[in-house]
N, C-alpha and C. Protein backbone atom coordinates (compact mmCIF):
# COMPACT_ATOMS: atom_id res chain seq x y z
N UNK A 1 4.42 -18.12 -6.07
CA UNK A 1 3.66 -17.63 -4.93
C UNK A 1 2.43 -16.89 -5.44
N UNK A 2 1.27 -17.00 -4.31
CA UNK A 2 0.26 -16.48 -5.29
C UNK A 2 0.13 -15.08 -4.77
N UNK A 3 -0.86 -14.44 -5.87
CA UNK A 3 -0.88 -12.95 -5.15
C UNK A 3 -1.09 -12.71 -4.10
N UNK A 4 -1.92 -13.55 -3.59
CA UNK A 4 -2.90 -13.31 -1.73
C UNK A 4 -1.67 -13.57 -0.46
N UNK A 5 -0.97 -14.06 -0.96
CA UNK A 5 0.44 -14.57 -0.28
C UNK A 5 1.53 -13.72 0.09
N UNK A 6 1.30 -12.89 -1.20
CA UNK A 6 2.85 -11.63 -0.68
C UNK A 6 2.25 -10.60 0.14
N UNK A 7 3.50 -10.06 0.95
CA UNK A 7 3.36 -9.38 1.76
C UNK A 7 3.24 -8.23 1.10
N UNK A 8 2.65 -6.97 2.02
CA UNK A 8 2.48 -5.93 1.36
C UNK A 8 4.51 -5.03 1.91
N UNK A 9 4.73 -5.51 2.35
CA UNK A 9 6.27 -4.67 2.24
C UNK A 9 6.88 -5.11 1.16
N UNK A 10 6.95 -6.25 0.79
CA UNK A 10 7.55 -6.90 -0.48
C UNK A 10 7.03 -6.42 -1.58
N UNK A 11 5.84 -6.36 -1.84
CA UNK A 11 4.97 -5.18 -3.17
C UNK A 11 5.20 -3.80 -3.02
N UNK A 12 5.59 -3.16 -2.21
CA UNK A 12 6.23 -1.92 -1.82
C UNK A 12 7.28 -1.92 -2.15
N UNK A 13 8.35 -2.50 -1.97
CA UNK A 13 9.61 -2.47 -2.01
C UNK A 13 10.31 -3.40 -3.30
N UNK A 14 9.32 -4.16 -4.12
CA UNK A 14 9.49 -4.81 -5.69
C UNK A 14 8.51 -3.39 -6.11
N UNK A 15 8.17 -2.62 -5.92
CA UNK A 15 7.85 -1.36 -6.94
C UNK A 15 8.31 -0.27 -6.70
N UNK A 16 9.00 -0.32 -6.18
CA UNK A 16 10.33 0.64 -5.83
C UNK A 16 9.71 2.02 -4.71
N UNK A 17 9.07 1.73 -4.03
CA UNK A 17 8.06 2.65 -3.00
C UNK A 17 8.78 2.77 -2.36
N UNK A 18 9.23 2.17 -1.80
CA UNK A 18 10.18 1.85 -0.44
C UNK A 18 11.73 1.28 -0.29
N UNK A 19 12.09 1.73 0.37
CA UNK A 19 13.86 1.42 0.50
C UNK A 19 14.12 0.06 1.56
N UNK A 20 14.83 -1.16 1.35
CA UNK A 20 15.12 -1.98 2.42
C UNK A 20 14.94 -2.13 3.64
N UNK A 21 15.84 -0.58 3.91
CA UNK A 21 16.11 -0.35 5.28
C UNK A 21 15.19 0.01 5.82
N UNK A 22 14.32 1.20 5.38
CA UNK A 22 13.03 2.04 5.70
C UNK A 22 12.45 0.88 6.11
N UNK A 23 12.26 -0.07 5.20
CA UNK A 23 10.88 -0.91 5.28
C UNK A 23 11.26 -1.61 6.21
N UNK A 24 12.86 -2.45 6.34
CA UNK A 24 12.76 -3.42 7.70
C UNK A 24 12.22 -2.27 9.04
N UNK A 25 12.78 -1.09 9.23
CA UNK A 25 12.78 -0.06 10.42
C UNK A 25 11.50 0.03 10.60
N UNK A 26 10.49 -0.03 9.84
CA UNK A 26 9.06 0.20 9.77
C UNK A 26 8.49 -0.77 10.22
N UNK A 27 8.77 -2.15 9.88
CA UNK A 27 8.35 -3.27 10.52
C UNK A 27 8.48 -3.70 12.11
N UNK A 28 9.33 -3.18 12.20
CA UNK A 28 9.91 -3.36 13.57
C UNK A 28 9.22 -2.09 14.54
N UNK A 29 9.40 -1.27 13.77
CA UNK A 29 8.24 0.16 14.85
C UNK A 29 7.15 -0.05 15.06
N UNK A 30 6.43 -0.77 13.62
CA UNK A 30 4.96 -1.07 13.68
C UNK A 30 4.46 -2.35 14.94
N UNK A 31 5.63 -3.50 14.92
CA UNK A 31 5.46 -4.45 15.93
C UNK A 31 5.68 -3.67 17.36
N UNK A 32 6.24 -2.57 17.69
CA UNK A 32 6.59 -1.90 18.84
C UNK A 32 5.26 -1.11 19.16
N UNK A 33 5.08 -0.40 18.64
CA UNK A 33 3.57 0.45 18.71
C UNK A 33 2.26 -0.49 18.24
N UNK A 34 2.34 -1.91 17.81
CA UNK A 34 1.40 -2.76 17.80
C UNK A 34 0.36 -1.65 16.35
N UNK A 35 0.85 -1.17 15.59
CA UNK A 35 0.42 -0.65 14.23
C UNK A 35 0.60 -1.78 13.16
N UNK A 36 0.01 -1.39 11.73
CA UNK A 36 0.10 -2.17 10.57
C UNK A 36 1.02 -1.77 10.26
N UNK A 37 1.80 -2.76 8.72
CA UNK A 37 3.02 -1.50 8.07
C UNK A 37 2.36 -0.29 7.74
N UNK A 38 0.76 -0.67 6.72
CA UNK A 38 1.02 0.28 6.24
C UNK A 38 0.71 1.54 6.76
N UNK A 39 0.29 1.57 7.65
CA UNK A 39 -0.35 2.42 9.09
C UNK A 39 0.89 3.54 9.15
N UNK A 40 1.99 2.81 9.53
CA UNK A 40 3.47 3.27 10.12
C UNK A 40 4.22 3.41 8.88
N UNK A 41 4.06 3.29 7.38
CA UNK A 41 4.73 3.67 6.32
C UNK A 41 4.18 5.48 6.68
N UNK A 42 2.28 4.94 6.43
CA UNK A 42 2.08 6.14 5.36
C UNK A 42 2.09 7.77 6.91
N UNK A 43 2.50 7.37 8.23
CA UNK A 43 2.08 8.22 9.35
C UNK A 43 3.91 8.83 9.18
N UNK A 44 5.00 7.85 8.97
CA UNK A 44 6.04 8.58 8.78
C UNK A 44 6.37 9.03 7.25
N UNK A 45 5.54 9.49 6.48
CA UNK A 45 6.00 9.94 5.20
C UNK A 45 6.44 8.80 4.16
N UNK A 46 6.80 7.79 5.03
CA UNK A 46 7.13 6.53 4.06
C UNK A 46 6.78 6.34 2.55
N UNK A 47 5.58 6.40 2.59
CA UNK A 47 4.74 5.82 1.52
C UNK A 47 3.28 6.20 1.50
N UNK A 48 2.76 6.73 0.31
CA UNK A 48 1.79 7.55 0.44
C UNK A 48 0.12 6.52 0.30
N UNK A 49 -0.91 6.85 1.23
CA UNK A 49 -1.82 6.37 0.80
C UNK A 49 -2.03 5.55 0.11
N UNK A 50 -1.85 6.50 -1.55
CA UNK A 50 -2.37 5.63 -2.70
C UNK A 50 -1.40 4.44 -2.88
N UNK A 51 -0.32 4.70 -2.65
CA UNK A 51 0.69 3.58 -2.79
C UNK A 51 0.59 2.59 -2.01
N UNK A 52 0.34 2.94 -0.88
CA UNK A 52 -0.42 1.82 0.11
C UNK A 52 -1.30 0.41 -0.07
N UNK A 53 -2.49 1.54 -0.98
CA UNK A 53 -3.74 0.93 -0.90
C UNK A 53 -3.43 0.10 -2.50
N UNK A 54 -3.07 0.64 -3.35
CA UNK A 54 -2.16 -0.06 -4.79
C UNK A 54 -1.23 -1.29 -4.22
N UNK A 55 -0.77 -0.94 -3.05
CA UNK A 55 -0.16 -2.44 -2.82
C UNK A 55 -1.18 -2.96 -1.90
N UNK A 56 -1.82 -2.84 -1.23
CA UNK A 56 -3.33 -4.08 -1.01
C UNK A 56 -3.15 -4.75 -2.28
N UNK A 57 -4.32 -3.75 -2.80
CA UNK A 57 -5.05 -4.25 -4.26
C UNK A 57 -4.49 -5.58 -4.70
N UNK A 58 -2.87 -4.82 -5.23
CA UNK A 58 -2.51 -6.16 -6.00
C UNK A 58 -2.40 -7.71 -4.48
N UNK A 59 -1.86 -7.25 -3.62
CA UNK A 59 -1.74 -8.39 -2.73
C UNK A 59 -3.18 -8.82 -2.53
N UNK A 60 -4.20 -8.98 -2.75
CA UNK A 60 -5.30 -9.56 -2.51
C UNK A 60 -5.77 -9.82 -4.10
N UNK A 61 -5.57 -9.43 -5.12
CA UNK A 61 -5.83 -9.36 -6.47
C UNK A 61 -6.89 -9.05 -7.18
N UNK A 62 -7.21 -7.25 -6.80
CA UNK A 62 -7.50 -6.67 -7.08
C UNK A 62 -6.81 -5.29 -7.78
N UNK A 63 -7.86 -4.65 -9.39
CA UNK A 63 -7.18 -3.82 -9.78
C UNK A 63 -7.31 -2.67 -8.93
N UNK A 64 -6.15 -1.54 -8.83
CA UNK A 64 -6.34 -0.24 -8.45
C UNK A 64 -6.67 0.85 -8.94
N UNK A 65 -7.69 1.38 -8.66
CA UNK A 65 -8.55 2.49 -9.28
C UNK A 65 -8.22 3.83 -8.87
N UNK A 66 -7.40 4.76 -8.84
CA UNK A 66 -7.24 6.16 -8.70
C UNK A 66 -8.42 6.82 -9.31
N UNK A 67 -9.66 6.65 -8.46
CA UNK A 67 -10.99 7.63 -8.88
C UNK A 67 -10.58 9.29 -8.89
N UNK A 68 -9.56 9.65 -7.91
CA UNK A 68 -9.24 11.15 -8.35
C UNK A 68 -8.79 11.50 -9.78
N UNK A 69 -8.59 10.16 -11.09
CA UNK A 69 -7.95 10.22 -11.97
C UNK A 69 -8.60 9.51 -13.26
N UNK A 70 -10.04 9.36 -12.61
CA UNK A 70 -11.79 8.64 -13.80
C UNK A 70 -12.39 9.95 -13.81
N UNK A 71 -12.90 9.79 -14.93
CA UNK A 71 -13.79 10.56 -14.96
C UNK A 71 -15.38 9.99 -15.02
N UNK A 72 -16.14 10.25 -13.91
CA UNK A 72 -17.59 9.48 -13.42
C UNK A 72 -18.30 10.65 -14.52
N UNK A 73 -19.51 9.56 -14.99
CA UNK A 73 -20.14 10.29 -15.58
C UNK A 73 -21.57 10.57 -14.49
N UNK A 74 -22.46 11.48 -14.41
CA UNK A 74 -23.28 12.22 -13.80
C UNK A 74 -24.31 11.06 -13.57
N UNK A 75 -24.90 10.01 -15.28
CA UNK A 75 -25.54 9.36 -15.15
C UNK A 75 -25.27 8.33 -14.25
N UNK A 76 -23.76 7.59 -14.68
CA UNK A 76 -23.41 6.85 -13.58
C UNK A 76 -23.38 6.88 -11.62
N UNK A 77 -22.99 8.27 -12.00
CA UNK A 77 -23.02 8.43 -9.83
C UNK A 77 -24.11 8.53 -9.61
N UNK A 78 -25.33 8.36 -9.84
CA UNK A 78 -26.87 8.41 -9.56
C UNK A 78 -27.31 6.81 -8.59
């Protein structure tokens, strides 16, 4: 399967973010309130932001960059 293909609960829950159950319960709330998962992970504590957006990344196949965790140089942010 290719990367663009998996779901982002399945990359959540193959990187150990998320628990089975959580994640089916989440799916099913999110279809009830017409939300995304990851909308309804990261609003009940589920799963945080960055973990979120780290599982985009790879599901579209892109790397994930934690800029709170680069160091930009002065010349560069210009």
């Amino acid at each position: 399967m290719s990367k663009s293909k998996r779901r982002l609960g399945e990359i959540l829950y193959k990187k150990g973010y998320v628990g089975k159950e959580k994640l089916i319960a989440a799916i099913k709330k999110g279809k009830k309130v017409k939300k995304r998962l990851g909308e309804v992970l990261i609003a009940d504590g589920l799963a945080t932001e960055d973990q979120v957006f780290e599982a985009l990344a790879k599901q579209f196949g892109f790397e994930f960059i934690d800029l709170d965790k680069v160091d930009i140089s002065a010349e560069a942010a210009k």
